[in-house]
Structure formats: C-alpha cells, structure tokens
Protein backbone atom coordinates (compact mmCIF):
# COMPACT_ATOMS: atom_id res chain seq x y z
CA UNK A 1 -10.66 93.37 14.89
CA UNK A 2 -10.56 89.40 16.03
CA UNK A 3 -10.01 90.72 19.85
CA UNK A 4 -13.44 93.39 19.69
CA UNK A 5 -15.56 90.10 18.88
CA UNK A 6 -14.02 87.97 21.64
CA UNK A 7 -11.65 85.25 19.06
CA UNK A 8 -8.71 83.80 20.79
CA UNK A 9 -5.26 84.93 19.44
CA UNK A 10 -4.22 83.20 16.60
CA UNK A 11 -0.93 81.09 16.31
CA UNK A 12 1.24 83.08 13.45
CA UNK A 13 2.91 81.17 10.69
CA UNK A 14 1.30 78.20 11.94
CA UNK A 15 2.50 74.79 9.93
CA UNK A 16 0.26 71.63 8.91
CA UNK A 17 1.08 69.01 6.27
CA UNK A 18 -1.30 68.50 3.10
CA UNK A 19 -2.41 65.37 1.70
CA UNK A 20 0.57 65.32 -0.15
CA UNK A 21 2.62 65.65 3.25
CA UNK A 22 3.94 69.19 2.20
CA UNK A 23 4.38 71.47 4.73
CA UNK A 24 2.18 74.61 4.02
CA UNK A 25 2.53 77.60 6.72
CA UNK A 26 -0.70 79.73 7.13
CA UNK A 27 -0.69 83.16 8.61
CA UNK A 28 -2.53 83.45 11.34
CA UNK A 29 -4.41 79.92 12.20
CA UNK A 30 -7.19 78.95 15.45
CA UNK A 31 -5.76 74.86 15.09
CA UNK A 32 -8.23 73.50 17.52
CA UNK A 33 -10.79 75.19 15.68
CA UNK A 34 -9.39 73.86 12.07
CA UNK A 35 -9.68 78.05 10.84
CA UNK A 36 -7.32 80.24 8.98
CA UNK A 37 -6.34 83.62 7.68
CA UNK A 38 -3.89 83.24 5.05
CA UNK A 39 -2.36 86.02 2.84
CA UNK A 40 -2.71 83.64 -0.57
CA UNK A 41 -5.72 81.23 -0.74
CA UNK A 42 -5.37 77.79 0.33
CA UNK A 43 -6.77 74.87 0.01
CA UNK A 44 -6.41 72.21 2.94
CA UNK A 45 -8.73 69.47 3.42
CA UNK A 46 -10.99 70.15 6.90
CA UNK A 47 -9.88 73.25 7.25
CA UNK A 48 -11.80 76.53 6.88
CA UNK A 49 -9.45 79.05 5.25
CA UNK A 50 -10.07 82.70 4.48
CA UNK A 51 -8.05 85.58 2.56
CA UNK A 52 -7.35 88.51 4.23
CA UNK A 53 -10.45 90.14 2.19
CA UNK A 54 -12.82 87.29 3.05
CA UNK A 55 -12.06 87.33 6.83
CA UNK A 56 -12.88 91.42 6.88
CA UNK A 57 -15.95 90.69 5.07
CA UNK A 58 -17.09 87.90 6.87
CA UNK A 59 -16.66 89.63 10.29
CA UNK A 60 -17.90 92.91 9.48
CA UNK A 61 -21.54 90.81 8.51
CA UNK A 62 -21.18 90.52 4.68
C-alpha cells in the first residue's frame, strides 16, 4: 500500500532508545523522517507513531 503512494521502504524491526535509554524495536520505521508503524502503540518522544489500524486509515484519506 506504502509503495502505490510513492513512501520509501521502511527499515523492519528498527531500534531507538527512549528517554529512559530502553531499547524499544518498532516494526516498520522511515528514521530520517522520525515515522512509525508499530504492531502495539508506542509512545516515543519526536516521533510520529501509528498502529497498524491508524496507518490504513490515515492513507486510505480517513
């Protein structure tokens, strides 16, 4: 669905460290772009993270 609109591949199971310096691994991440698709929801600070659900919705317009 990403590739039809023209997104860049993702990096899978893509690691950054929280505030707390914990690593957390998102699913499928654009890093330069600070965006995410993550299975569970997550909450990292600067970073724009969506749930499976939200990233359908928000691509198909809703």
């Amino acid at each position: 669905m990403l590739e039809t609109q023209r997104y860049s591949l993702p990096q899978l199971c893509h690691q950054v460290n929280d505030e707390r310096n914990t690593v957390i691994t998102l699913d499928a991440a654009w890093a330069a772009e600070k965006i995410a698709i993550n299975l569970v929801p997550v909450k990292l600070p600067g970073w724009t993270i969506f749930t499976v659900g939200e990233a359908v919705a928000f691509l198909n317009g809703a």
